[in-house]
N, C-alpha and C. Protein backbone atom coordinates (compact mmCIF):
# COMPACT_ATOMS: atom_id res chain seq x y z
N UNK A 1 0.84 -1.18 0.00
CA UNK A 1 0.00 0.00 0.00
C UNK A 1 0.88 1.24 0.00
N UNK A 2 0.62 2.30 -0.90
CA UNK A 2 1.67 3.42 -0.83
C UNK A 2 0.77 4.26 0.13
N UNK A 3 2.38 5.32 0.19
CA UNK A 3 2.21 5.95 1.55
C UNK A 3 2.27 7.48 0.88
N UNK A 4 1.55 8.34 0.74
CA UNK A 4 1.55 10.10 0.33
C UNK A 4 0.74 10.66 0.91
N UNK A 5 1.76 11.47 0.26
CA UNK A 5 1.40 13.15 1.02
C UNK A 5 1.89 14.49 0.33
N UNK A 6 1.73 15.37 0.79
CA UNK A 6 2.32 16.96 0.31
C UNK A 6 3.53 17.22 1.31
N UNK A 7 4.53 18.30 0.61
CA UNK A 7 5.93 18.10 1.34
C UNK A 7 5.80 19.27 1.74
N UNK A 8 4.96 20.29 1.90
CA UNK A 8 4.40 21.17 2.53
C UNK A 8 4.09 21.16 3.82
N UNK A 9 3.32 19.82 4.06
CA UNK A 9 2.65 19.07 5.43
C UNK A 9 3.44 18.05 6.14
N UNK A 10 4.59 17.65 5.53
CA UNK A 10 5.61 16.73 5.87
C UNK A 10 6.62 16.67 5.07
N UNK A 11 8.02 17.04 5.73
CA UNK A 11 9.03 17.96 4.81
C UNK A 11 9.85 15.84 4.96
N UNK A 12 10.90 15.96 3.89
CA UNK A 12 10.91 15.04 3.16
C UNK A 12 12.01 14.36 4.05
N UNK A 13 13.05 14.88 4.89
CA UNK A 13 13.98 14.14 6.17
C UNK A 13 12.85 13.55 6.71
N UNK A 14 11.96 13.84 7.34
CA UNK A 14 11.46 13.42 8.35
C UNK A 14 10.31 12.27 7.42
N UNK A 15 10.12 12.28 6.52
CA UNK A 15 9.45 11.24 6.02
C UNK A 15 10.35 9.97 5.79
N UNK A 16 11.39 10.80 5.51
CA UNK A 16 12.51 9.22 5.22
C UNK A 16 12.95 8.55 6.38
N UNK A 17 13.11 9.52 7.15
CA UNK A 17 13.05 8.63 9.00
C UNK A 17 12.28 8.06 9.18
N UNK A 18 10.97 8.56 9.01
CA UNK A 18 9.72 7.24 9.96
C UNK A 18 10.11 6.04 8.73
N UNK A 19 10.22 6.34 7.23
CA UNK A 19 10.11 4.75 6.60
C UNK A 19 11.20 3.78 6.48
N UNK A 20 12.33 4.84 6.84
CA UNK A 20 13.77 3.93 7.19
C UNK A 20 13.81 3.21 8.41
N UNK A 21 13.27 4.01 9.30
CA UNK A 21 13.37 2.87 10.92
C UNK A 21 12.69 1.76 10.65
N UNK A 22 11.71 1.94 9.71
CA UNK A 22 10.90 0.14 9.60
C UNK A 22 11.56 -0.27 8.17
N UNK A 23 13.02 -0.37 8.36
CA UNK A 23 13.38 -0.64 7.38
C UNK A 23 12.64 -1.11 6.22
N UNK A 24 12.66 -0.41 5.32
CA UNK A 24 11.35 -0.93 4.21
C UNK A 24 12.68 -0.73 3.06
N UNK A 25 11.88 -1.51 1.79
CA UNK A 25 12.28 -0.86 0.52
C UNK A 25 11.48 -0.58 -0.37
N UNK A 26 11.43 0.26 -0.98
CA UNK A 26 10.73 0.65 -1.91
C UNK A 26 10.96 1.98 -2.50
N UNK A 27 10.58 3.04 -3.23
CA UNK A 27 11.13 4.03 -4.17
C UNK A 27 9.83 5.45 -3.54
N UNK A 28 10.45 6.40 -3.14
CA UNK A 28 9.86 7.87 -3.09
C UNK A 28 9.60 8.62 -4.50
N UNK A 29 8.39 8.60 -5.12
CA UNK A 29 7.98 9.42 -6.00
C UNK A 29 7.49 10.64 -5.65
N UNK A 30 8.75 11.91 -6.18
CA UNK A 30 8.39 13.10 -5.56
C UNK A 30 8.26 14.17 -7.15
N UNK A 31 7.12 15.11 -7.00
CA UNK A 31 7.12 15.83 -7.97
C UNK A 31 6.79 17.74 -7.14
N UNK A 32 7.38 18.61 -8.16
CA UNK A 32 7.40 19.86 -7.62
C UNK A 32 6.93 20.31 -8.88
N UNK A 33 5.95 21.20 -9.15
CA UNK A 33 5.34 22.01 -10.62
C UNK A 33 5.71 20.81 -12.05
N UNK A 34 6.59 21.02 -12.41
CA UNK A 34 7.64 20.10 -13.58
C UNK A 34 8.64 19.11 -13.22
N UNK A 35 9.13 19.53 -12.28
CA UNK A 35 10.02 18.75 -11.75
C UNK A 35 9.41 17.42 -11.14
N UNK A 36 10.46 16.15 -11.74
CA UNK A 36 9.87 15.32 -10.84
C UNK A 36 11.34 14.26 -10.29
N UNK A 37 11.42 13.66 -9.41
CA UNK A 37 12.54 12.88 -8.25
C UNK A 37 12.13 11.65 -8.04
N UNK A 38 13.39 10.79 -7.80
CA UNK A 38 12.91 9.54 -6.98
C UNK A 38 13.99 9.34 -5.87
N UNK A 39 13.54 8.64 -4.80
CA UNK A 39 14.81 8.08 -4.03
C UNK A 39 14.31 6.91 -4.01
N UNK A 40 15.25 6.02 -3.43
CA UNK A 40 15.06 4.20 -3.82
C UNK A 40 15.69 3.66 -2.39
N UNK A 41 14.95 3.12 -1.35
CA UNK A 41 15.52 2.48 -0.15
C UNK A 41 15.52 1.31 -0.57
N UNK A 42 16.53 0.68 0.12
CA UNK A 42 16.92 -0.98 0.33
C UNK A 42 16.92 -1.19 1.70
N UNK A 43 16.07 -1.64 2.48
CA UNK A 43 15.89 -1.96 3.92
C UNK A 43 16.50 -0.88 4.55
N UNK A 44 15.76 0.48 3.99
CA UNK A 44 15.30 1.33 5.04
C UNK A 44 16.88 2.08 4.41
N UNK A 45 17.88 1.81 3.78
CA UNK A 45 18.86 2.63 3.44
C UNK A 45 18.98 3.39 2.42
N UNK A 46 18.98 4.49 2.07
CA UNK A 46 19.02 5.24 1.03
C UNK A 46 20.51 4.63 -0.24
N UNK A 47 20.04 3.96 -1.62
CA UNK A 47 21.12 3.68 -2.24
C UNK A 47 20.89 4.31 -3.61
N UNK A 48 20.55 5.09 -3.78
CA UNK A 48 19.82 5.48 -5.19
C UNK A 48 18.74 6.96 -5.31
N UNK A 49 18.91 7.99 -6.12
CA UNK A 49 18.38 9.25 -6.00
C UNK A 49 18.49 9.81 -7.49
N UNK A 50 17.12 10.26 -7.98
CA UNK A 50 17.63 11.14 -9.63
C UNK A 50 16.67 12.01 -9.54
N UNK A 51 16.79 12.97 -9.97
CA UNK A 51 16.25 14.42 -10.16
C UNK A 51 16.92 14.99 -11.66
N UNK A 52 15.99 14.46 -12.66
CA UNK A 52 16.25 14.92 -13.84
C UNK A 52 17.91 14.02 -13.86
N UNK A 53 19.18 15.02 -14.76
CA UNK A 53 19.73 14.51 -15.00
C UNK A 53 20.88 13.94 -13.89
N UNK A 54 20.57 14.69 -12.79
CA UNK A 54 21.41 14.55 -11.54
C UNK A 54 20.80 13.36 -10.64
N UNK A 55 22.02 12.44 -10.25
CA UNK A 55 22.25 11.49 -9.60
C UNK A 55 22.90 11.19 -8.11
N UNK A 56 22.31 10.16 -7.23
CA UNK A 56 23.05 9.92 -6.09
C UNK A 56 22.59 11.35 -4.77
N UNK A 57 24.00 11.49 -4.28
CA UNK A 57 23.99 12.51 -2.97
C UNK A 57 23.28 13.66 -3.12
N UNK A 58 24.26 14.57 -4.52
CA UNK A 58 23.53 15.59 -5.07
C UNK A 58 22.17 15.83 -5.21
N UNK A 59 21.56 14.62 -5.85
CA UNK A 59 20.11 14.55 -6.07
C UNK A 59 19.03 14.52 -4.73
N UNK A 60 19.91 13.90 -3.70
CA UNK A 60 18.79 13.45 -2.49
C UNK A 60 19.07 15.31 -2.08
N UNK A 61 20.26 15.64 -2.03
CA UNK A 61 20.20 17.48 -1.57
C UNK A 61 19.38 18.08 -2.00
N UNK A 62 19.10 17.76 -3.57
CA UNK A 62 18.39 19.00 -3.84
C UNK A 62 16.83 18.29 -3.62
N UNK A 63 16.70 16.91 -3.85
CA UNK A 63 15.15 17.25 -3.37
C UNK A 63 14.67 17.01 -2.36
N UNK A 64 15.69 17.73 -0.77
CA UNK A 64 15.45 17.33 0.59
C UNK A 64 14.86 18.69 0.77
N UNK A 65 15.41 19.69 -0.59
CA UNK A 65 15.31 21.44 -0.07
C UNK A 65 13.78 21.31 -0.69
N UNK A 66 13.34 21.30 -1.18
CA UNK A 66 12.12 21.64 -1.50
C UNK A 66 10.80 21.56 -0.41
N UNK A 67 10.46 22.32 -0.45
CA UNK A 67 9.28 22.61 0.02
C UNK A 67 7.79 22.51 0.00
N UNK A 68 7.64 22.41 -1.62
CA UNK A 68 6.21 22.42 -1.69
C UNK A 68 6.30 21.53 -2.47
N UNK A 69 5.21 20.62 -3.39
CA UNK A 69 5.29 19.50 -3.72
C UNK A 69 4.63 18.41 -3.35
N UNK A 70 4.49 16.63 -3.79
CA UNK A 70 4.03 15.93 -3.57
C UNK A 70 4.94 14.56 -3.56
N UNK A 71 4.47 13.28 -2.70
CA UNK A 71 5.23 12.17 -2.66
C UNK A 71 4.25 11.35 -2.42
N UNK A 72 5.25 10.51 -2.99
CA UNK A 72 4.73 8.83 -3.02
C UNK A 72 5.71 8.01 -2.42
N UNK A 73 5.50 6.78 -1.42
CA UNK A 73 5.95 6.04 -1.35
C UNK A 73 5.25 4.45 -1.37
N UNK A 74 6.13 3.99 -2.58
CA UNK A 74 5.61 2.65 -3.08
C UNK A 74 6.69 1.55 -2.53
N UNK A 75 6.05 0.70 -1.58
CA UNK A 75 6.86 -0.25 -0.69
C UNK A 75 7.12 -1.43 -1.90
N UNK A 76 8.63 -1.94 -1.55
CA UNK A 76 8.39 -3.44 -2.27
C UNK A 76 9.12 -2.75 -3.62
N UNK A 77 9.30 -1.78 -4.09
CA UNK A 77 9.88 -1.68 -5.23
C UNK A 77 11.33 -1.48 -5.25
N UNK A 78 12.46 -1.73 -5.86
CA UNK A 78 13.21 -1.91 -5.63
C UNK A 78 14.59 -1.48 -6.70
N UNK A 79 15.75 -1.08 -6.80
CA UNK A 79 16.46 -0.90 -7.73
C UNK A 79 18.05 -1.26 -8.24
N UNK A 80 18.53 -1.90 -9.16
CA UNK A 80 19.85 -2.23 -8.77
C UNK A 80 21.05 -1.42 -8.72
N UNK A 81 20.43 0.04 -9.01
CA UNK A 81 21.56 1.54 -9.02
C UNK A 81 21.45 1.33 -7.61
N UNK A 82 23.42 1.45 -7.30
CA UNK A 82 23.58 2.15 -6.26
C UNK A 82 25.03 3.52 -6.26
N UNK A 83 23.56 4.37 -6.03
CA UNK A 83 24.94 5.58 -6.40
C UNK A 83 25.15 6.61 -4.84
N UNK A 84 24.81 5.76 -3.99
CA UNK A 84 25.01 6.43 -2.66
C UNK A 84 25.52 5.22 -1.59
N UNK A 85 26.26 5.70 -0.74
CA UNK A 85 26.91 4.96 0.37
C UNK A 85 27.07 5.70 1.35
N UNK A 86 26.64 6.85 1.11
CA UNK A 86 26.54 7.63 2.70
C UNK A 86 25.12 6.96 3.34
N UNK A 87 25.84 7.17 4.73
CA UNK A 87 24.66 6.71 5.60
C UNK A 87 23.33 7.61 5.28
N UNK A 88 22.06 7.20 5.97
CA UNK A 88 21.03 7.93 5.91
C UNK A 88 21.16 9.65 6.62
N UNK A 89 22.08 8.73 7.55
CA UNK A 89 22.02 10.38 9.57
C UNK A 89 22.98 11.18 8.79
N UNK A 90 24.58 10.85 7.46
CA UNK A 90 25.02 11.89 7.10
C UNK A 90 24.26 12.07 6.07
N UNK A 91 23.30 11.55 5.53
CA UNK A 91 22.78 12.81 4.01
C UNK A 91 22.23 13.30 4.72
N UNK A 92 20.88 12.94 5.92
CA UNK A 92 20.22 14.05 5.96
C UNK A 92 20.97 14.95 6.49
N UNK A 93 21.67 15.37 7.41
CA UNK A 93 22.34 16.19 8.48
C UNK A 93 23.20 17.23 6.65
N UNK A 94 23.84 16.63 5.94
CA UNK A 94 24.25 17.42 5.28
C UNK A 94 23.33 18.30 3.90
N UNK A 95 22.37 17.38 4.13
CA UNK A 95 20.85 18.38 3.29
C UNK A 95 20.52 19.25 4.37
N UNK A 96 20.43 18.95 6.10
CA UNK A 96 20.37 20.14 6.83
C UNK A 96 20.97 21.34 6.51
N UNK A 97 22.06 21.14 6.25
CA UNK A 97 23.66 22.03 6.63
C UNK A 97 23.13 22.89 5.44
N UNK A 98 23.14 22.32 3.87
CA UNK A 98 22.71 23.11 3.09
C UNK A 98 21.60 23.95 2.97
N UNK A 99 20.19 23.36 3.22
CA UNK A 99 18.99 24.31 3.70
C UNK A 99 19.22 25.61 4.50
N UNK A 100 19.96 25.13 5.86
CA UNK A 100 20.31 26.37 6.73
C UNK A 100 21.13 27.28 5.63
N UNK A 101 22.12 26.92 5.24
CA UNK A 101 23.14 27.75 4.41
C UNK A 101 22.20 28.64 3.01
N UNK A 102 21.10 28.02 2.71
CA UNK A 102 20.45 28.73 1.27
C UNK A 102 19.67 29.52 2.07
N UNK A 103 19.16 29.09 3.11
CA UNK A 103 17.95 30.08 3.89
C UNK A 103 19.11 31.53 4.24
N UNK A 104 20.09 31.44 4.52
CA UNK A 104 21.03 32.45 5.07
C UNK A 104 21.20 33.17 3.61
N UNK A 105 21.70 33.04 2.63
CA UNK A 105 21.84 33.17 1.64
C UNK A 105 20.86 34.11 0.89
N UNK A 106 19.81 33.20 0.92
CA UNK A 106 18.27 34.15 0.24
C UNK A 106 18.00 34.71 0.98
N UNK A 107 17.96 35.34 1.76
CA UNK A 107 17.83 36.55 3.08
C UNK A 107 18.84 38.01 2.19
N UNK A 108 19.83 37.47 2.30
CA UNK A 108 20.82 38.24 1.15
C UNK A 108 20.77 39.06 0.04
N UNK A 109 19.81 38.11 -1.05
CA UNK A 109 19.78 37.99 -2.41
C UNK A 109 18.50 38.48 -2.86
N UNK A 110 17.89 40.02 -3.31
CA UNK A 110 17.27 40.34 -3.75
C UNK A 110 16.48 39.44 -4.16
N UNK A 111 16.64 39.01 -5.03
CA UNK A 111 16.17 37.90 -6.05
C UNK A 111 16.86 37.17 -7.10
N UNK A 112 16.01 35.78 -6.65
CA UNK A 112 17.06 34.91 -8.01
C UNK A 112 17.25 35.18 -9.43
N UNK A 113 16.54 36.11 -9.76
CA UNK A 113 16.18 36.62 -11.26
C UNK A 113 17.59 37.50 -11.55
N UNK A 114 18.62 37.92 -10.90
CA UNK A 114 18.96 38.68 -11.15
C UNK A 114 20.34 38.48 -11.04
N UNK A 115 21.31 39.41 -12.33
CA UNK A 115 22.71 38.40 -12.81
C UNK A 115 23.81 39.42 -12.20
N UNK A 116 24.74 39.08 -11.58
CA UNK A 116 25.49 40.29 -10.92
C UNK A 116 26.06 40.50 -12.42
N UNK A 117 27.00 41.56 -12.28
CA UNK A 117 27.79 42.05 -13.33
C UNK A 117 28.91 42.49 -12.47
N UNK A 118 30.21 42.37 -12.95
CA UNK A 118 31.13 42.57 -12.89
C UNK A 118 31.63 44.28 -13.25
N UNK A 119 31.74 45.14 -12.38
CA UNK A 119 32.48 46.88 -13.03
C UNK A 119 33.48 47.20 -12.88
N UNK A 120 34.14 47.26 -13.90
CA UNK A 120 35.80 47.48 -13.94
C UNK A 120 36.70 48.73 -13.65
């Protein structure tokens, strides 16, 4: 039986904790507007992550930051990519590290729309 929700109402560390402690396997179907992600547990361990063309660590970072959005988790499915070997406690803690660091950042930054220029 899959398990969803909005990542609005349950941000996406803390979803991978409750389904990793019961060690499960199966694949997180996550989508944002266009964008769409997967992560892939093997008894509850994160070994596998793609977000478009990006793979592995990178991929679980960027779709730990997101915010709004939707997920699926489909138990029992399974994959033979493994492009991660960090533990679960260091990705998330280092998708922490980055969130805090972009939230500090965009506080900063007018807006993303906009290209510095260089004046000589």
């Amino acid at each position: 039986m899959a398990f969803q929700g909005s990542l609005a109402e349950l941000h996406l560390p803390d979803i991978i904790q409750l389904i990793s402690v019961s060690g499960k396997t199966g694949v997180f179907h996550l989508t944002s507007g266009a964008l769409a992600g997967e992560i892939y547990l093997s008894d509850g361990k994160i070994v596998h992550a793609q977000l478009d063309d990006v793979s592995g660590e990178e991929a679980v970072y960027a779709l730990a930051m997101w915010s709004q959005g939707d997920f699926r988790f489909d138990p029992g499915v399974s994959t033979e990519l493994r492009t991660i070997s960090k533990s679960n406690t260091n990705l998330l803690m280092e998708a922490a590290r980055r969130l805090d660091e972009w939230r500090v950042l965009s506080k900063k930054i007018p807006s993303t729309d906009l290209v510095p220029e260089f004046v000589v």
